[in-house]
N, C-alpha and C. Protein backbone atom coordinates (compact mmCIF):
# COMPACT_ATOMS: atom_id res chain seq x y z
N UNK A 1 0.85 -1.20 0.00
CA UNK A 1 0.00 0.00 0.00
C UNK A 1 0.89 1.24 0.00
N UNK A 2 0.32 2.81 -0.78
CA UNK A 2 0.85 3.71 -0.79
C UNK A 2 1.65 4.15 0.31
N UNK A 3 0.81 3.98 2.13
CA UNK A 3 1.17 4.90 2.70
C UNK A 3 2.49 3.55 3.41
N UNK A 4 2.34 2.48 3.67
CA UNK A 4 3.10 1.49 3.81
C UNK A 4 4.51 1.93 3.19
N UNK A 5 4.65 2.18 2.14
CA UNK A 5 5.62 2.37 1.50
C UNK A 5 6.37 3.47 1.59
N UNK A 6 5.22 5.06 2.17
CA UNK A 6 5.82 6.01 2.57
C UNK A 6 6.49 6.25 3.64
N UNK A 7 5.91 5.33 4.46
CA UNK A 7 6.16 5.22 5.92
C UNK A 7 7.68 4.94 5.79
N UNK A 8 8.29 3.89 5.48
CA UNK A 8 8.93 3.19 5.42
C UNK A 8 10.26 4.24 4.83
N UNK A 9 10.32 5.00 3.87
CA UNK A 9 10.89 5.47 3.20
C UNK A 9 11.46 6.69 3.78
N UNK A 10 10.11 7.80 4.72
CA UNK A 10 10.55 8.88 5.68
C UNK A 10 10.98 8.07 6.87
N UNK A 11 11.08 7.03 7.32
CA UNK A 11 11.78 6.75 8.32
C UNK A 11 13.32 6.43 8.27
N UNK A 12 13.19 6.15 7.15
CA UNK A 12 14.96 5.84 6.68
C UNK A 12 15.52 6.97 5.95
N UNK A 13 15.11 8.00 5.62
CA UNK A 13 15.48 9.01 5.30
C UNK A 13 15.25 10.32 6.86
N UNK A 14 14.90 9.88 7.99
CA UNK A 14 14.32 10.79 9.58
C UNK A 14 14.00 11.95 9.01
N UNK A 15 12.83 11.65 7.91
CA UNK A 15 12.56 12.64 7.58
C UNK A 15 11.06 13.28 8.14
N UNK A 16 10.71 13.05 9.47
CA UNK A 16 9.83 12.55 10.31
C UNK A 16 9.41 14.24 10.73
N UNK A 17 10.55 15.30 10.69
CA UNK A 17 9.91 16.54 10.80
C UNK A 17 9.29 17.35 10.16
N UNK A 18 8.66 16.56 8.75
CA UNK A 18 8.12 17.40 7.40
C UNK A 18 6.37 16.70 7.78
N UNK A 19 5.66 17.47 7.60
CA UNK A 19 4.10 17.18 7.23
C UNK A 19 3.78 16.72 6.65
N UNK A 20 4.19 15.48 6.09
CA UNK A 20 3.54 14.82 4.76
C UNK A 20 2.39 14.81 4.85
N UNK A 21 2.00 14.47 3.34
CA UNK A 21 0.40 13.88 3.03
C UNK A 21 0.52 13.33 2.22
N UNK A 22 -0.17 12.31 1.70
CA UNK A 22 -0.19 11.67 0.29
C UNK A 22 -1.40 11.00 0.26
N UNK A 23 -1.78 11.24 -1.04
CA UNK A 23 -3.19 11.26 -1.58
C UNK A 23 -3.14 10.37 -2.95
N UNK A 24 -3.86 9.12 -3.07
CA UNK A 24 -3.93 8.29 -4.25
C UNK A 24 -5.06 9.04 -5.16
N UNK A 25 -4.40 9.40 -6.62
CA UNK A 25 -5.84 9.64 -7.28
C UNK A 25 -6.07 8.84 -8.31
N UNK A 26 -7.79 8.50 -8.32
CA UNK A 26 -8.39 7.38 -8.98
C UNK A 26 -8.01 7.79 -10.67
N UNK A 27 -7.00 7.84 -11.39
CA UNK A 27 -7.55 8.28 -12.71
C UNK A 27 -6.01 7.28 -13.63
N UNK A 28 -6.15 7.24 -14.73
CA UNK A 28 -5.38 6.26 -15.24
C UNK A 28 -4.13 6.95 -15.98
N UNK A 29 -3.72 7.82 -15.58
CA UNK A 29 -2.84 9.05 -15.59
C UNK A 29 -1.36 8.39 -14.86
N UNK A 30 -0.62 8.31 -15.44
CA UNK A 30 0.72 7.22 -14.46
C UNK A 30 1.75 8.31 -14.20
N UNK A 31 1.08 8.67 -13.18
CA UNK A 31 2.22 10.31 -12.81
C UNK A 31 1.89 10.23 -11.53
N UNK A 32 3.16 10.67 -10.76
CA UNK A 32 3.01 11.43 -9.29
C UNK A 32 3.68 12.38 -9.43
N UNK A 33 3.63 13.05 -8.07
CA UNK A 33 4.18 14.51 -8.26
C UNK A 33 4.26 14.94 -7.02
N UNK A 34 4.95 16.19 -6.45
CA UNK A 34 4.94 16.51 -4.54
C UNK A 34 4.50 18.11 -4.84
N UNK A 35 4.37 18.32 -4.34
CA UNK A 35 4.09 20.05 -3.89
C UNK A 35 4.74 20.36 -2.25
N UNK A 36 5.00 21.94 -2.55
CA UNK A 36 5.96 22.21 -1.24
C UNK A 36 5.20 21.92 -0.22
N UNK A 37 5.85 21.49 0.81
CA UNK A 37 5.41 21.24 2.36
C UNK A 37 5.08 19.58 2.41
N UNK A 38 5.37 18.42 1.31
CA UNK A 38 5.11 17.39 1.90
C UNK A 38 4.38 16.79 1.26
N UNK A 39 3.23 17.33 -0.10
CA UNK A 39 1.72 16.85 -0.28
C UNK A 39 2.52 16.09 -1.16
N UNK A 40 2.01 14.81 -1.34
CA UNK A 40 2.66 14.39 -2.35
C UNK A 40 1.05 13.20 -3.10
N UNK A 41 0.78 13.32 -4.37
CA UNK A 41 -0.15 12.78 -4.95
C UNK A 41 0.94 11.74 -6.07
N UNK A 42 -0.27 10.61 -5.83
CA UNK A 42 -0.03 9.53 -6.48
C UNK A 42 -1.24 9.17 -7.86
N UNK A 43 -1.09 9.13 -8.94
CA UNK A 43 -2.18 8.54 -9.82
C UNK A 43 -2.56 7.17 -9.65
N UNK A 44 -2.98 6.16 -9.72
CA UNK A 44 -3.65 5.18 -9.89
C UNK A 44 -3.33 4.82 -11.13
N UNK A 45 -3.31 5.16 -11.49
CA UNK A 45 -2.58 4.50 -13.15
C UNK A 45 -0.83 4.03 -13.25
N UNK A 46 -0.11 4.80 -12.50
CA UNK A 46 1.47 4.20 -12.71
C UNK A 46 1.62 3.39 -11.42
N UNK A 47 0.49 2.34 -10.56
CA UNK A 47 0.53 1.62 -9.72
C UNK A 47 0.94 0.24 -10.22
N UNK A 48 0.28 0.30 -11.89
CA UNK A 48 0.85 -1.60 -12.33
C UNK A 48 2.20 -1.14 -12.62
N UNK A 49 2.08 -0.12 -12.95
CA UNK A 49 3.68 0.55 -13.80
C UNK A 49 5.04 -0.01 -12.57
N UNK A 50 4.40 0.56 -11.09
CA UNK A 50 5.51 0.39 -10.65
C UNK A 50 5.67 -1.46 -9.91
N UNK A 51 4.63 -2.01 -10.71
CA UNK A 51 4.13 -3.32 -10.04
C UNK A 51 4.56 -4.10 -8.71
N UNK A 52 5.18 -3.52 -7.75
CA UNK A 52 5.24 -3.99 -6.85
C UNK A 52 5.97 -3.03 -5.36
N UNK A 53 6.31 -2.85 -4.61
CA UNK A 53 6.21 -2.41 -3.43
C UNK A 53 7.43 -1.66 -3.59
N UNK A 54 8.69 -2.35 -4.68
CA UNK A 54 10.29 -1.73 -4.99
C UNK A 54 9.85 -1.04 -5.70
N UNK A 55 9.02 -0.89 -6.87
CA UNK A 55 8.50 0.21 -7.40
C UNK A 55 8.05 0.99 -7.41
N UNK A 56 7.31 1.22 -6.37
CA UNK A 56 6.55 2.20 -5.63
C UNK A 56 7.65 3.11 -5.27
N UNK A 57 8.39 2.09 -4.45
CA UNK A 57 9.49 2.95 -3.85
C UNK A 57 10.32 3.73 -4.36
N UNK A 58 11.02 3.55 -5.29
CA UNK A 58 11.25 4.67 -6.61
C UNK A 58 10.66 5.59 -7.08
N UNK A 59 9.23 5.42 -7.01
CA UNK A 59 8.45 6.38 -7.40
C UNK A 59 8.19 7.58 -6.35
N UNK A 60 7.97 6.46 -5.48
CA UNK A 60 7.73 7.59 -3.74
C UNK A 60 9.35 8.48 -3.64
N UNK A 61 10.34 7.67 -3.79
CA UNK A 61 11.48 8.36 -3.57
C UNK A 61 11.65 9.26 -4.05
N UNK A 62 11.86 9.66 -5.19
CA UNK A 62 11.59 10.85 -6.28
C UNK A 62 11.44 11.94 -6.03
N UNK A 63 9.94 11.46 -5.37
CA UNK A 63 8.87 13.05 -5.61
C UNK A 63 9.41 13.08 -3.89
N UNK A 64 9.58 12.33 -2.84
CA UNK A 64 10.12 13.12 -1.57
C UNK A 64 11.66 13.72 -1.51
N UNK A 65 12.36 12.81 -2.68
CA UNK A 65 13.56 13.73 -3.65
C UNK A 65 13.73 15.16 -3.52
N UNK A 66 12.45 15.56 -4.34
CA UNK A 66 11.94 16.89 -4.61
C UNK A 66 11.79 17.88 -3.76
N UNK A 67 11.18 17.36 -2.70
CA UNK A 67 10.65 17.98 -1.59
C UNK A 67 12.20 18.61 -0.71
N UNK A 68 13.26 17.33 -0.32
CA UNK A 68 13.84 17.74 0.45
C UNK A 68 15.64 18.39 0.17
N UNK A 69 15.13 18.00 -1.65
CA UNK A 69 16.15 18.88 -2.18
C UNK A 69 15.86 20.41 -2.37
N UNK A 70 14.30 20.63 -2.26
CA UNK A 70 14.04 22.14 -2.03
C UNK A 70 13.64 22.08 -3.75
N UNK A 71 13.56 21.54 -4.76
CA UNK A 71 13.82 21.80 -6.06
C UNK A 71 12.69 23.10 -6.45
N UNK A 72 11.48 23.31 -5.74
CA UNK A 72 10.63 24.45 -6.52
C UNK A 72 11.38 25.54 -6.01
N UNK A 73 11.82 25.93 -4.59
CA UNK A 73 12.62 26.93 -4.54
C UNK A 73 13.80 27.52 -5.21
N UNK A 74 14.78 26.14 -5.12
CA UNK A 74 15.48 26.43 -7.10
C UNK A 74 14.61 26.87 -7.83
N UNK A 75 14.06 25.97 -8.21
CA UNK A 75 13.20 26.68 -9.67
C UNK A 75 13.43 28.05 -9.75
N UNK A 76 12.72 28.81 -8.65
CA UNK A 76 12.18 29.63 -8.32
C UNK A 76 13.18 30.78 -8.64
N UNK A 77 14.54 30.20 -7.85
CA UNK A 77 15.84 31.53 -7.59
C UNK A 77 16.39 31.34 -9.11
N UNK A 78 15.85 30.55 -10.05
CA UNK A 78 16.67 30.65 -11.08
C UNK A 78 15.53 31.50 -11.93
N UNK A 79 14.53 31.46 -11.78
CA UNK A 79 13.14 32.15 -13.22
C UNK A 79 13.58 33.70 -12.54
N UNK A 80 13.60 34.44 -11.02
CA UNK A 80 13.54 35.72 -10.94
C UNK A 80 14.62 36.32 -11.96
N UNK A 81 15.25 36.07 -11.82
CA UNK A 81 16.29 37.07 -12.66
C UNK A 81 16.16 36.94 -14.08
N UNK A 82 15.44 36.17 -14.35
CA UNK A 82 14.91 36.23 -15.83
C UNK A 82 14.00 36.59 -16.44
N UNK A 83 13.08 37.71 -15.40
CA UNK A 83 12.06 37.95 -15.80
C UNK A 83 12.89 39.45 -16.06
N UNK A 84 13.60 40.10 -15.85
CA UNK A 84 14.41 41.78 -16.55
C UNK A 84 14.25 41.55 -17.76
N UNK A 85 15.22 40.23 -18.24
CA UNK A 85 15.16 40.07 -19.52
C UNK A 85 14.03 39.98 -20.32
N UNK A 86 13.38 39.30 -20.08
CA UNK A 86 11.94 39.16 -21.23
C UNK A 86 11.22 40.43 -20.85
N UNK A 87 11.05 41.39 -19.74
CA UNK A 87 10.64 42.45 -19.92
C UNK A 87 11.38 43.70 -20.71
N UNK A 88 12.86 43.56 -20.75
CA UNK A 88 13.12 43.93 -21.77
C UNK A 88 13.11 43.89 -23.39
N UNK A 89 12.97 42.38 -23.20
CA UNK A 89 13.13 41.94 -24.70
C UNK A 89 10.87 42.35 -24.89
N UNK A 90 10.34 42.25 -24.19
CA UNK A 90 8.82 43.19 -24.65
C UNK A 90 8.99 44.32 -24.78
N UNK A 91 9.69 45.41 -23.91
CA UNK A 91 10.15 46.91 -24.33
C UNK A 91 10.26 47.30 -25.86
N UNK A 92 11.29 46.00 -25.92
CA UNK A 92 12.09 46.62 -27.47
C UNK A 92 10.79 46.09 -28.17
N UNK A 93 10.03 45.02 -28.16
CA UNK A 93 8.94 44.91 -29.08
C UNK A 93 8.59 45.53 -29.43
N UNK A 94 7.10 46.17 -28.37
CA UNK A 94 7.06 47.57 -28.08
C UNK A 94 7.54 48.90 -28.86
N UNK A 95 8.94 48.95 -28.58
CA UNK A 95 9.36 49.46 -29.49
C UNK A 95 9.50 49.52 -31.01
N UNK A 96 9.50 48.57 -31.27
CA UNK A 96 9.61 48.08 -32.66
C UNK A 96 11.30 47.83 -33.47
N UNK A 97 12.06 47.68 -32.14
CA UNK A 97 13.70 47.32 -32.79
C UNK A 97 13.80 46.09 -32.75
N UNK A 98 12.99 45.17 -32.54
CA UNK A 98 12.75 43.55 -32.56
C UNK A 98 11.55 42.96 -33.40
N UNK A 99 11.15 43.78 -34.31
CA UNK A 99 10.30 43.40 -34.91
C UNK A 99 8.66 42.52 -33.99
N UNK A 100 8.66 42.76 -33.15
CA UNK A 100 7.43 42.20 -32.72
C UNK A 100 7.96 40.82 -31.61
N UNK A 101 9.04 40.17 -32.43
CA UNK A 101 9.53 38.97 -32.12
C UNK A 101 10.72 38.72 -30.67
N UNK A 102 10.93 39.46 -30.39
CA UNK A 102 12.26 39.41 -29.36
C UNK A 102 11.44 38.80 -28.26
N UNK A 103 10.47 39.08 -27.49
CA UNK A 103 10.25 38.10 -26.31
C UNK A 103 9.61 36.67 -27.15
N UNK A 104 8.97 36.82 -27.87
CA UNK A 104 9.00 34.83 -28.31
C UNK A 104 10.41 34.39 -28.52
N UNK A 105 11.47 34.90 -28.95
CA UNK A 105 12.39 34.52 -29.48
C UNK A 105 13.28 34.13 -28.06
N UNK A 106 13.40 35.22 -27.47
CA UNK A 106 13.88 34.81 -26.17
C UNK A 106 13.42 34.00 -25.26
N UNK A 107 11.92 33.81 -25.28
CA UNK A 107 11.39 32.93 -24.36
C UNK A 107 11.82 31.32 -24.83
N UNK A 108 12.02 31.35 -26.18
CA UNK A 108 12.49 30.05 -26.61
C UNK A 108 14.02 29.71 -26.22
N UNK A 109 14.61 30.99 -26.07
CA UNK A 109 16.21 30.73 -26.04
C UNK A 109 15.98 30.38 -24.61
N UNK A 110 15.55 31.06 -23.74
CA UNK A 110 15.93 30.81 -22.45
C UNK A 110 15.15 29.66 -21.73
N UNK A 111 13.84 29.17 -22.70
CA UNK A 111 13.14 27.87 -22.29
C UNK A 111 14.50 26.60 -22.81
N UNK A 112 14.56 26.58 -23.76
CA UNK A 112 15.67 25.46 -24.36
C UNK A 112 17.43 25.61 -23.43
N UNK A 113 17.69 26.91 -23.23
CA UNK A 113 19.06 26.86 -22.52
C UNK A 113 19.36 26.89 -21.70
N UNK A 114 18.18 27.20 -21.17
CA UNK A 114 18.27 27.80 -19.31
C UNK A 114 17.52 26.66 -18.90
N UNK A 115 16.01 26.97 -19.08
CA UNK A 115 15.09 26.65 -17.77
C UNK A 115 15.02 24.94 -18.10
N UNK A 116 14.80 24.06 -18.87
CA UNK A 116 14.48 22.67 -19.68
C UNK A 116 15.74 22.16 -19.04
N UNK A 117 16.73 22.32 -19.38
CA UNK A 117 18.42 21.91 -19.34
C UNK A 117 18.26 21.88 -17.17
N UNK A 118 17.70 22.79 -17.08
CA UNK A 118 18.27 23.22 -15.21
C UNK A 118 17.33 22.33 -14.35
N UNK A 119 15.46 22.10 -15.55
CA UNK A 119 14.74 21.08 -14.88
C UNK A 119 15.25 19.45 -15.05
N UNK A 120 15.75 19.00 -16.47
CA UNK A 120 16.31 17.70 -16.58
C UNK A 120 17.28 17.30 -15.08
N UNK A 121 18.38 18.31 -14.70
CA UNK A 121 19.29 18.64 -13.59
C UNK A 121 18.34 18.21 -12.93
N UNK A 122 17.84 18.70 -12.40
CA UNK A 122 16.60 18.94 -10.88
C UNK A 122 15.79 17.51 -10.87
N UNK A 123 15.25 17.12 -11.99
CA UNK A 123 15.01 15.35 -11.92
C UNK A 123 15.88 14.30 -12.45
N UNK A 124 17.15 14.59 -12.38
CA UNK A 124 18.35 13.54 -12.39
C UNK A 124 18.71 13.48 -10.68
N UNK A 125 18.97 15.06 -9.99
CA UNK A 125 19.36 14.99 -8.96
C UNK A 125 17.90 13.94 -8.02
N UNK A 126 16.78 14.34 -8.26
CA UNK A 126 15.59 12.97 -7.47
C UNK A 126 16.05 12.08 -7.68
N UNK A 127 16.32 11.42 -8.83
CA UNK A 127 16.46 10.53 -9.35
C UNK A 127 16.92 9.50 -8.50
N UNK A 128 18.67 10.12 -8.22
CA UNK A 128 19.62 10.05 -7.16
C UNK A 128 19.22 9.83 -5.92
N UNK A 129 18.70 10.60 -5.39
CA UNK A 129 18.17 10.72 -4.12
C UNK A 129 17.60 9.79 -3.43
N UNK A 130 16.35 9.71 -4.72
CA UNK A 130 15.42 8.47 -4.43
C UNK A 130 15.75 7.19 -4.05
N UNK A 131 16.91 6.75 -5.03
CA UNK A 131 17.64 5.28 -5.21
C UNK A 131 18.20 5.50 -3.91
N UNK A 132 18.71 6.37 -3.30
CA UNK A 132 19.74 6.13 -2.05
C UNK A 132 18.85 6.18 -1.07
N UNK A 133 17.47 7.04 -0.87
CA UNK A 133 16.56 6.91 0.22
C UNK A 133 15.70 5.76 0.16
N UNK A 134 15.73 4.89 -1.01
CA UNK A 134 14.89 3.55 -1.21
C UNK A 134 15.88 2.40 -1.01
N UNK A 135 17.07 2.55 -0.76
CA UNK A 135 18.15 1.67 -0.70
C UNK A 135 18.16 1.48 0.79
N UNK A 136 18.08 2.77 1.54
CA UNK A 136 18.58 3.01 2.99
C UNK A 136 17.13 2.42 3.73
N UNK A 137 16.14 2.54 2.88
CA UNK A 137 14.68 2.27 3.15
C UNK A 137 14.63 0.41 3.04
N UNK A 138 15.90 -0.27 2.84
CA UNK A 138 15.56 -1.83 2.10
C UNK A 138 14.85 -2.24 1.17
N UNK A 139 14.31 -1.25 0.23
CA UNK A 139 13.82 -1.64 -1.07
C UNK A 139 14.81 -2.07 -2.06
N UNK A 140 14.42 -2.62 -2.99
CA UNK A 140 15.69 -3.37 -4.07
C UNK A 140 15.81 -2.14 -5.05
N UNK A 141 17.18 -1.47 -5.06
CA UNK A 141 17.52 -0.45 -5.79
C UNK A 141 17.48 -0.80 -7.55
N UNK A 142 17.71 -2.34 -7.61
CA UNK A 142 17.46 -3.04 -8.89
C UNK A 142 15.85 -2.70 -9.29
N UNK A 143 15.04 -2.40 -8.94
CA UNK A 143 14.20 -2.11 -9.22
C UNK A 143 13.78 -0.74 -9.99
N UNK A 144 14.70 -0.03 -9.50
CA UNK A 144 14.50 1.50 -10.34
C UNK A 144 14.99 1.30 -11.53
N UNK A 145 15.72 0.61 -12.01
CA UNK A 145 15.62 -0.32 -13.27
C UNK A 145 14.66 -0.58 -14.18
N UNK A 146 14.28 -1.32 -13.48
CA UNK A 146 12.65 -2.22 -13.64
C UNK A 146 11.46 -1.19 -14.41
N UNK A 147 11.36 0.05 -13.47
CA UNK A 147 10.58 0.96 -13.26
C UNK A 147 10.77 1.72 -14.32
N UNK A 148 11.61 1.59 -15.03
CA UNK A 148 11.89 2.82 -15.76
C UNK A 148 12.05 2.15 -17.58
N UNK A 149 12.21 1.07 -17.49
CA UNK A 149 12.22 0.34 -18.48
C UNK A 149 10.60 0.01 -18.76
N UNK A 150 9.69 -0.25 -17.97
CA UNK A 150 8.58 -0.90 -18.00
C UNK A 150 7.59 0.90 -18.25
N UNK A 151 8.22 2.51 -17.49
CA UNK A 151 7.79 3.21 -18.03
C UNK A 151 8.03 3.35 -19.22
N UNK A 152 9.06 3.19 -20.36
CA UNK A 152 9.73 3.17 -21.18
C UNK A 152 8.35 2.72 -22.22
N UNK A 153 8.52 1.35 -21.88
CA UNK A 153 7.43 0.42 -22.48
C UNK A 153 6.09 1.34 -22.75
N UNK A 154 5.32 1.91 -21.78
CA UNK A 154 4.36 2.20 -21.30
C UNK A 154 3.90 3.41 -22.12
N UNK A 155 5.25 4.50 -22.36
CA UNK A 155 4.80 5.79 -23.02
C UNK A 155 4.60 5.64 -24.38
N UNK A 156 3.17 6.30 -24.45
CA UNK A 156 2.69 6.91 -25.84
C UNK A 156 3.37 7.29 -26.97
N UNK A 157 3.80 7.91 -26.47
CA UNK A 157 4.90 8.92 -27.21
C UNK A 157 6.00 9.91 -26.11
N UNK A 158 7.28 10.36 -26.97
CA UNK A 158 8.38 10.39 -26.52
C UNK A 158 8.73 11.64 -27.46
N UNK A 159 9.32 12.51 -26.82
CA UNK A 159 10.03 14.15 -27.15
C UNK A 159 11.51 13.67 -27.20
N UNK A 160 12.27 14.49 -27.95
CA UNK A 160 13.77 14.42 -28.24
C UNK A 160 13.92 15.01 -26.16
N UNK A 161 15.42 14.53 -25.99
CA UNK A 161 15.55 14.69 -24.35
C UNK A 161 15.38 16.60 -24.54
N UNK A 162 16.39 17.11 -25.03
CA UNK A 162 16.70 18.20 -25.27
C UNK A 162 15.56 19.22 -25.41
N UNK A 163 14.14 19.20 -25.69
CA UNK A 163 12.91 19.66 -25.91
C UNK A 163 12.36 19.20 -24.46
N UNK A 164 12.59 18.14 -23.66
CA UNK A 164 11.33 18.00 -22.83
C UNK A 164 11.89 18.61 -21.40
N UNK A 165 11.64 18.68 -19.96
CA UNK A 165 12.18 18.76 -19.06
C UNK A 165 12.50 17.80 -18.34
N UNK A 166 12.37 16.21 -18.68
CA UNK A 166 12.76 15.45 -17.82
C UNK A 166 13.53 15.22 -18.72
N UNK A 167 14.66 14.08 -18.05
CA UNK A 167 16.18 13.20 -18.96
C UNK A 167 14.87 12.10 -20.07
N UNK A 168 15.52 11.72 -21.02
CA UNK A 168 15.03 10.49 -21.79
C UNK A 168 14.95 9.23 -21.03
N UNK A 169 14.17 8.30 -21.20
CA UNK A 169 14.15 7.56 -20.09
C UNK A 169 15.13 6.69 -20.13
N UNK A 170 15.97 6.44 -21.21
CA UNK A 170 16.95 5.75 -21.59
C UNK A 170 18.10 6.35 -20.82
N UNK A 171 18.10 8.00 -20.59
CA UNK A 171 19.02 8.25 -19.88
C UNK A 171 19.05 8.15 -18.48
N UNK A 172 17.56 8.38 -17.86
CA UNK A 172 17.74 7.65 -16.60
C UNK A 172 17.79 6.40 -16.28
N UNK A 173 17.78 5.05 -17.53
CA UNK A 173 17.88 3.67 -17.30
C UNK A 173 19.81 3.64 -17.02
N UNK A 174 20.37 4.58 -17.36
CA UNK A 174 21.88 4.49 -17.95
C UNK A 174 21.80 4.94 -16.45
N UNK A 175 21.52 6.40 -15.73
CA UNK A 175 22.35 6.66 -14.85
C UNK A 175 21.78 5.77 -13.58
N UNK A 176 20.68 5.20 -13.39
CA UNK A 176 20.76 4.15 -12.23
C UNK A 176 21.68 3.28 -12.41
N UNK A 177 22.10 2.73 -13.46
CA UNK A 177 23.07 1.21 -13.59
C UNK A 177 24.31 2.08 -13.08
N UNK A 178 24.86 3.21 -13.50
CA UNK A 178 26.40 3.96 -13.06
C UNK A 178 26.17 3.82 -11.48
N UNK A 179 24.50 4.44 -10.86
CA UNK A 179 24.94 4.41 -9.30
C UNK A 179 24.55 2.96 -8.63
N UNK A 180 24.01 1.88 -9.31
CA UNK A 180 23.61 0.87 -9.01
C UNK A 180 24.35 0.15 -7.67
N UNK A 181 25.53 0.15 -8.35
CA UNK A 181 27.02 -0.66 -7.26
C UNK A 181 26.56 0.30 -5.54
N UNK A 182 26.92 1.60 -5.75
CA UNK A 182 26.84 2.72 -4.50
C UNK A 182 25.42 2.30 -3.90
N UNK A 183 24.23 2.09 -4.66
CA UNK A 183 23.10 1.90 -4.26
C UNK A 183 22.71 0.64 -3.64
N UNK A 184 23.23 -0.39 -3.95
CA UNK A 184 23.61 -1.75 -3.29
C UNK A 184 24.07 -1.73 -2.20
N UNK A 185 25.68 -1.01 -2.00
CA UNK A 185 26.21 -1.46 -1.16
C UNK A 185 25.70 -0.52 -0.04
N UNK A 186 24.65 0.39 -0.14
CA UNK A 186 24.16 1.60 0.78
C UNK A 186 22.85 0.25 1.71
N UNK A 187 22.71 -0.23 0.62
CA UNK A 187 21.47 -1.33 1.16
C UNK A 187 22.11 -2.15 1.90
N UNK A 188 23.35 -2.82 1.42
CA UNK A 188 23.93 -3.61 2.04
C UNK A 188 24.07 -3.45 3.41
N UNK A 189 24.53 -1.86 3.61
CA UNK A 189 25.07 -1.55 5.28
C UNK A 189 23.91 -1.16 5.89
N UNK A 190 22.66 -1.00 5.71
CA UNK A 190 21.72 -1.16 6.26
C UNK A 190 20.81 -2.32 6.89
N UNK A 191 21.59 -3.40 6.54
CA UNK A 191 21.28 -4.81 7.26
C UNK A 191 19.65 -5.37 6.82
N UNK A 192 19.56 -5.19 5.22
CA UNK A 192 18.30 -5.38 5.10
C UNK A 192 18.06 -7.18 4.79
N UNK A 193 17.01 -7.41 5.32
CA UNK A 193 16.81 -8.63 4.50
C UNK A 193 15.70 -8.83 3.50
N UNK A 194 15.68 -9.82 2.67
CA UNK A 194 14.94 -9.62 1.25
C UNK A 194 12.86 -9.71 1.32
N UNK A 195 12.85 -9.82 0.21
CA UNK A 195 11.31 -9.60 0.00
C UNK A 195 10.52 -8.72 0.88
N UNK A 196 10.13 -8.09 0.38
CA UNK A 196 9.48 -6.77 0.83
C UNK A 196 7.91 -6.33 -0.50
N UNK A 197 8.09 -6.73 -1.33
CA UNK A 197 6.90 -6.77 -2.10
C UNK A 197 5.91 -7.38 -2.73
N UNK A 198 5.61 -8.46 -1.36
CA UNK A 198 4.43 -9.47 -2.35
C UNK A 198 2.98 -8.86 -1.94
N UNK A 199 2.99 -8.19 -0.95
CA UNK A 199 1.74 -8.08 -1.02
C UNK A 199 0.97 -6.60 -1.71
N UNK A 200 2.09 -6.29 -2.52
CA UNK A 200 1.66 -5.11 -3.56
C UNK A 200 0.51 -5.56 -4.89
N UNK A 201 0.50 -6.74 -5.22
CA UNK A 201 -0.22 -7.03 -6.46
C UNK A 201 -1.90 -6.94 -5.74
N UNK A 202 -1.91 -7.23 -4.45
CA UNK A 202 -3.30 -7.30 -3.84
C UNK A 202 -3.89 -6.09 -4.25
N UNK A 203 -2.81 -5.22 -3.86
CA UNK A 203 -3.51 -3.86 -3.71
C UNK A 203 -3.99 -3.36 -5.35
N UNK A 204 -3.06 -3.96 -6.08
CA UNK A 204 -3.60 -2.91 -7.50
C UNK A 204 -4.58 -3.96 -8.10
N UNK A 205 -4.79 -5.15 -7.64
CA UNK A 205 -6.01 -5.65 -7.75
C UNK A 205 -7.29 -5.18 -7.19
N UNK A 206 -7.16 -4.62 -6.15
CA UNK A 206 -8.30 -3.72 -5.37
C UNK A 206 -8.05 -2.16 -5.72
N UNK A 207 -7.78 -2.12 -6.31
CA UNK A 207 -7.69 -0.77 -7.10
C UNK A 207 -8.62 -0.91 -8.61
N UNK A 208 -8.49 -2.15 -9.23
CA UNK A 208 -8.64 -2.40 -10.48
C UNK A 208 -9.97 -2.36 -11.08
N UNK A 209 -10.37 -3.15 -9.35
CA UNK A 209 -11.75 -3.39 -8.86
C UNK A 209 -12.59 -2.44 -8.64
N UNK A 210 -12.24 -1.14 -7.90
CA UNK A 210 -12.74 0.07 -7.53
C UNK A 210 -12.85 0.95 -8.81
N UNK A 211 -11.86 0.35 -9.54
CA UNK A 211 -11.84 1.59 -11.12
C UNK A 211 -13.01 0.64 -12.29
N UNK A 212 -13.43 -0.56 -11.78
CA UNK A 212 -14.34 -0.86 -12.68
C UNK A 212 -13.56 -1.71 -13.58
């Protein structure tokens, strides 16, 4: 179960002084996501995705990744100082020494060079996080593997990396295997012992059930 898994994850990370919440939503949408202070929502749809309790855990890791790397506050200290510019580059519109075009033009330069490039960063660094707070948590770090190959499978369709804000998923299948070894042996010194996810298939069977 969702909160089973959260539990488990802020305790091995003592991350016990943040407010969580987490909220399953019924819709077939295979996304989670956190918002500042803790909230963290789960879809109902990337539950077979992550098919079992190690998968979850990757997924949960991530988005509490997010949270305690601060990443919207980044966000945040990196967009202020970029708003001079595009109000300049509307001035000159305005003006007419940019032909109309200088803030689209710039909004593209600085979406593609700046802001896309600094979010891929910001969900490589979860990425990271996750695997080492799901490792320290005794979940099988081999699994973020799993998870990401089987999202792989799963998507519709796929953007060049360079256009979207997350890495390609191929590139996050590459950088779990580089920290794989570190992520093992983090599990290792945590004295875990094995199986930890059989009774995950129950649950997305009673999920399956509730969605009709």
């Amino acid at each position: 179960m969702v909160m089973r898994v959260m539990k488990r994850l802020i305790e091995a990370g003592n991350l016990e002084n943040v407010d969580w919440e987490v909220h399953v939503v019924y819709s077939e949408e295979k996304n989670a996501m956190v918002l500042p202070g803790g909230k963290v929502f789960v879809f109902s749809g990337i539950l077979p995705v992550a098919g079992d309790d190690d998968g979850l855990a990757a997924i949960l890791g991530h988005e509490i990744a997010h949270n305690v790397a601060r990443h919207t506050a980044e966000q945040m200290s990196w967009l202020i100082p970029l708003m001079p510019i595009r109000w300049a580059l509307l001035f000159l519109d305005y003006s007419g020494y940019t032909g109309g075009l200088g803030r689209f033009l710039g909004d593209i330069a600085m979406e593609l060079g700046i802001t896309r490039p600094a979010s891929r960063k910001m969900e490589s660094e979860a990425d990271y996080i996750g695997l080492v707070l799901m490792s320290k948590a005794c979940y099988n770090p081999d699994e973020a593997i799993g998870l990401w190959q089987r999202m792989d499978a799963a998507q519709e369709e796929s953007v060049p990396q360079w256009l979207s804000t997350h890495p390609a998923n191929a590139s996050r299948i590459e950088n779990f295997r580089k920290w794989l070894p570190e992520a093992q042996s983090i599990r290792a010194d945590a004295g875990c012992a094995s199986g930890h996810g059989e009774a995950f298939p129950d649950f997305i069977s009673a999920l399956k059930g509730m969605m009709g």
